[in-house]
Protein backbone atom coordinates (compact mmCIF):
# COMPACT_ATOMS: atom_id res chain seq x y z
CA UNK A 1 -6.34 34.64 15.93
CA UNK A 2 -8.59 33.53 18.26
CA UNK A 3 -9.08 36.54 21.53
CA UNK A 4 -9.04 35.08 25.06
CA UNK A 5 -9.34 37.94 27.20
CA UNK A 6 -8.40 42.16 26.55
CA UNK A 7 -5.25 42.47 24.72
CA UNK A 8 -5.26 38.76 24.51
CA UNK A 9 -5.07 36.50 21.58
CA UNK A 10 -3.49 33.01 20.72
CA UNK A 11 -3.43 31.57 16.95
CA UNK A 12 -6.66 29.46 15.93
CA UNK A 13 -6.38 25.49 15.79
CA UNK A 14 -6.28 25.98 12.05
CA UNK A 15 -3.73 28.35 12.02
CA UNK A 16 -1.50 26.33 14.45
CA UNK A 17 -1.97 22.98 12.38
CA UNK A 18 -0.37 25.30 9.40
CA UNK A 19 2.16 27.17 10.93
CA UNK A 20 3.69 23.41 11.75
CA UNK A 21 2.59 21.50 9.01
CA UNK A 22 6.02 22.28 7.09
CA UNK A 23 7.57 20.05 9.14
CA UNK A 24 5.22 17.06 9.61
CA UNK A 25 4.87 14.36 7.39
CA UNK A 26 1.54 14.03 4.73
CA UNK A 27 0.42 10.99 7.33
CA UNK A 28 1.22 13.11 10.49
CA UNK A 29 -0.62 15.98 8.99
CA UNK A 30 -3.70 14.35 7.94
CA UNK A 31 -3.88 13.02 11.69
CA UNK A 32 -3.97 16.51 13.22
CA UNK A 33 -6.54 17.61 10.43
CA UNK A 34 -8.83 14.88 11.30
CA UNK A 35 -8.41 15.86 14.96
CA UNK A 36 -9.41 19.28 14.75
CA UNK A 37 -12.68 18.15 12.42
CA UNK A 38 -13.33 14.87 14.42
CA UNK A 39 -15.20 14.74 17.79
CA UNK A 40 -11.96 13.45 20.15
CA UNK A 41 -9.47 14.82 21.58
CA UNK A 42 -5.98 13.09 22.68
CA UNK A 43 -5.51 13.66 26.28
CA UNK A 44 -2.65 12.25 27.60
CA UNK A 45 -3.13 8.29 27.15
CA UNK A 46 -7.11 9.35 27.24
CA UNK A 47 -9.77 9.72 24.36
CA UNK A 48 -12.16 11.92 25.00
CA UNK A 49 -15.05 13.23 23.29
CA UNK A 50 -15.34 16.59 22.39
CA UNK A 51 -17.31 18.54 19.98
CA UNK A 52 -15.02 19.46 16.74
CA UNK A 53 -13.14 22.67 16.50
CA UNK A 54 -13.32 23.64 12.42
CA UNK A 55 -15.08 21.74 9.72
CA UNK A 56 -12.96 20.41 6.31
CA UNK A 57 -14.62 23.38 3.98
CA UNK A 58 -12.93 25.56 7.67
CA UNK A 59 -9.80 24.40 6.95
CA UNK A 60 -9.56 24.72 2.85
CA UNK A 61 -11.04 28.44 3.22
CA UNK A 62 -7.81 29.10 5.49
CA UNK A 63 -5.43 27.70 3.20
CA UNK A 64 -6.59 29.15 0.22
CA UNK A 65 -6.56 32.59 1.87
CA UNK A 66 -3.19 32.28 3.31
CA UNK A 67 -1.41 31.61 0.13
CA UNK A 68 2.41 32.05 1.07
CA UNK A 69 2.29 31.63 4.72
CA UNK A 70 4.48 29.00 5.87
CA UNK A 71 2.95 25.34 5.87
CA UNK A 72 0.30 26.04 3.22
CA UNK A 73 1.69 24.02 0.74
CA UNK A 74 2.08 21.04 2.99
CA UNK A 75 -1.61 21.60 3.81
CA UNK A 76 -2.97 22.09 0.03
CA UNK A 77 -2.08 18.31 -0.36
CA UNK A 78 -4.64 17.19 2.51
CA UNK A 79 -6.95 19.66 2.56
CA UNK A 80 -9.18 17.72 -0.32
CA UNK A 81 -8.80 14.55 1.46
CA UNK A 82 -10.58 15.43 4.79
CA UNK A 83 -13.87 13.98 6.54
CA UNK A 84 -15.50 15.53 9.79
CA UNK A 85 -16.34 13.37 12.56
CA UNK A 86 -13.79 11.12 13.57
CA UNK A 87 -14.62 9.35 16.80
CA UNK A 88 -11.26 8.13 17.61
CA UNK A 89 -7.73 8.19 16.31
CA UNK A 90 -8.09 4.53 15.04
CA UNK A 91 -11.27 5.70 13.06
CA UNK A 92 -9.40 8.66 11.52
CA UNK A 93 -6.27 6.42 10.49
CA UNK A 94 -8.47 3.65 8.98
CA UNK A 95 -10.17 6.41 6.55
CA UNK A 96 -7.13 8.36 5.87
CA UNK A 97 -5.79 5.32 4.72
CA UNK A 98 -8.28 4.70 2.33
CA UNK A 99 -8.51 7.94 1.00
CA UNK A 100 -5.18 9.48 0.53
CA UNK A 101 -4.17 9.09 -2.68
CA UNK A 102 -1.97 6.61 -3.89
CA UNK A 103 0.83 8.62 -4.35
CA UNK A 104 0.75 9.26 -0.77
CA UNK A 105 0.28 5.51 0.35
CA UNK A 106 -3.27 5.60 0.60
CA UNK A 107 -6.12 3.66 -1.56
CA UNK A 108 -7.63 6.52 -3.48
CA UNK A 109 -11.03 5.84 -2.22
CA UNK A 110 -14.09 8.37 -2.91
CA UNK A 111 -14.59 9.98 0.42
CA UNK A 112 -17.12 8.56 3.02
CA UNK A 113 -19.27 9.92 5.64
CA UNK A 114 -18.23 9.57 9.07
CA UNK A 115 -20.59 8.39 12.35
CA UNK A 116 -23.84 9.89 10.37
CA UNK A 117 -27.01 8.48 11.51
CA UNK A 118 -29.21 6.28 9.70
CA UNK A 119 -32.67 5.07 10.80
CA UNK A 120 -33.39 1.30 10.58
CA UNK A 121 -36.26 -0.80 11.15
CA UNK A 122 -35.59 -3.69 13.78
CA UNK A 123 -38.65 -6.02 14.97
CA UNK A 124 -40.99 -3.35 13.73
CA UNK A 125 -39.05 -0.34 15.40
CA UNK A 126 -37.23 2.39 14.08
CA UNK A 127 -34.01 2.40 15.68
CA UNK A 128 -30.71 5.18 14.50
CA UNK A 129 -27.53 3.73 14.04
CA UNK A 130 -24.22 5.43 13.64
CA UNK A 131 -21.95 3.57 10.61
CA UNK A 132 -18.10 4.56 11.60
CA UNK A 133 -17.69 5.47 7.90
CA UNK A 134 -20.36 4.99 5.19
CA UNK A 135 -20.38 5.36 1.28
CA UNK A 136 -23.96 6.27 0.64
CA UNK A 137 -24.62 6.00 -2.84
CA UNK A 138 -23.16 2.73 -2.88
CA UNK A 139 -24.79 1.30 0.75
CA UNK A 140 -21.35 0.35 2.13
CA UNK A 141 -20.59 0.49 5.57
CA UNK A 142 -16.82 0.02 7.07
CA UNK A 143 -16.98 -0.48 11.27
CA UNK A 144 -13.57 -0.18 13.13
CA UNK A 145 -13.63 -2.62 16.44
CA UNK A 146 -11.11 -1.34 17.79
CA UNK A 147 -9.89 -3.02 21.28
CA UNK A 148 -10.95 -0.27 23.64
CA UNK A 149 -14.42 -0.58 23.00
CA UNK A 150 -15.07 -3.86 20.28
CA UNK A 151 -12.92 -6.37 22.26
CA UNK A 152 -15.02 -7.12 25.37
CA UNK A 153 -17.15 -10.17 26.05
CA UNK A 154 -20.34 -7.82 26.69
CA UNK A 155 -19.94 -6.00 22.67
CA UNK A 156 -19.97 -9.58 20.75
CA UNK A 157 -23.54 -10.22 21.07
CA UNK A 158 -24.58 -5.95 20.43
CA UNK A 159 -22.06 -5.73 17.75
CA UNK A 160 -23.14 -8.67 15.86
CA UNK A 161 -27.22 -8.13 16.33
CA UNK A 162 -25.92 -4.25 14.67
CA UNK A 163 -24.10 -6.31 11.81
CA UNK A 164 -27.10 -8.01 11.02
CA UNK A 165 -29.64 -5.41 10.90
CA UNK A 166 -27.78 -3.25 8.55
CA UNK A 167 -27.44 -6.59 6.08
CA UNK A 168 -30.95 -6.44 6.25
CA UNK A 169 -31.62 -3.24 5.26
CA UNK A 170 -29.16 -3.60 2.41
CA UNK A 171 -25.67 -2.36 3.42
CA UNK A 172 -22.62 -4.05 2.55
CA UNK A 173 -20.92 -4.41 6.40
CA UNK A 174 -17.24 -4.60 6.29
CA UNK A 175 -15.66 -4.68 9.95
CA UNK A 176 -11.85 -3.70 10.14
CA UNK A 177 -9.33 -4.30 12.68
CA UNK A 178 -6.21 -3.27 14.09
CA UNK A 179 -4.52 -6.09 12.93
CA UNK A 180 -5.68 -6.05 9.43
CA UNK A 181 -5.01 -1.98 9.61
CA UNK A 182 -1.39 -3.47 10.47
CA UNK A 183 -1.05 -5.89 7.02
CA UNK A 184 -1.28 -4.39 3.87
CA UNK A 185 -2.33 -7.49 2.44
CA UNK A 186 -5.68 -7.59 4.83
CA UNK A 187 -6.25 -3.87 3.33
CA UNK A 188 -5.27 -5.10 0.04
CA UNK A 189 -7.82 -7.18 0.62
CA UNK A 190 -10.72 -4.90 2.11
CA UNK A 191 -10.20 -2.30 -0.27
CA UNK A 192 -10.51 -4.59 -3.23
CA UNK A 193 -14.19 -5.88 -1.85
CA UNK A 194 -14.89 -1.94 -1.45
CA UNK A 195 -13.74 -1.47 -4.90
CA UNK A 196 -16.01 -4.21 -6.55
CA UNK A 197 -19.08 -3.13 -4.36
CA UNK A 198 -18.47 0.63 -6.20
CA UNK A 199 -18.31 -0.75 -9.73
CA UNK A 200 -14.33 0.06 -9.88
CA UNK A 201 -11.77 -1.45 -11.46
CA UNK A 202 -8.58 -3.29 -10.19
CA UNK A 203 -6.78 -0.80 -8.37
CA UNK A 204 -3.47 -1.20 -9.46
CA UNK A 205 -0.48 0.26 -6.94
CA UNK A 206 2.88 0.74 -8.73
């Protein structure tokens, strides 16, 4: 519980996730996880950016203590498969996708980090950029341009200087969209360039 005021107490985000997590879906649950570790919040038809209200070692800590309580068992099948800091809902939806596990409809991929800063040298400057989701071992980079932001005349010529610069430093750049996000033959596609930058084999979906 989480106290307000005297005498006054509401249930924690965590707790709240759980207690309806029995009757979400895996996909609809994994959306509200990434919420409460990503920095947005849905308001309304607004995004806006907020700091993040429990962390994914937060959330497996609660469900392994609260073995029994209703919703826990929905939750033990996500609660390996979260990231922290999500900037948007299309960010969080792109990486669930590729990490869920197959058996779930998801890709199976190792887990990134999300919007972590990495310093760059352009013209002689070091300069931080912010990589929506980034496999570090392997120097792979994955950028959602989504519409809201990506889609304007003014973000072509930014977006594809940004592109650039991490090529040079050695990243592997891979921009997604919505509509390829909407064909599982695009992400077919994606995941298997993902797949042969990591070494992997095949993946193979029954």
């Amino acid at each position: 519980f989480v106290k307000l005021a005297p005498n006054i107490y509401i249930l924690s985000p965590v707790a709240s996730l759980v207690r309806v997590a029995s009757s979400l879906s895996f996909a609809k649950t994994m959306q509200h996880a990434y919420q409460l570790v990503g920095t947005y919040r849905i308001d309304g038809s607004e995004i806006r950016n907020r700091p993040a209200l429990t962390t994914p070692d937060g959330i497996r800590r609660y469900v392994d203590a609260a073995s029994g309580v209703r919703g826990t068992k929905r939750m033990r099948l996500v609660k390996d498969y979260l990231v922290a800091g999500a900037a948007s809902p299309e960010e969080a939806n792109v990486v669930i996708l590729l990490v869920a596990p197959c058996r779930m409809g998801g890709y199976g991929l190792p887990l990134p980090v999300l919007n972590k800063p990495i310093k760059l040298t352009v013209n002689g400057k070091s300069e931080e950029r912010r990589p929506d989701a980034l496999w570090e071992a392997d120097r792979i980079i994955l950028e959602y341009l989504g519409d809201r932001y990506h889609n304007r005349l003014d973000r072509y010529g930014p977006d594809a200087a940004r592109k650039t610069h991490l090529q040079e430093a050695g990243y592997t750049v891979i921009d997604v969209t919505k509509h390829q996000t909407a064909s599982k033959q695009e992400l077919d596609s994606i995941v298997a360039i993902i797949r042969t930058r990591m070494n992997f084999p095949p993946l193979v979906q029954s």
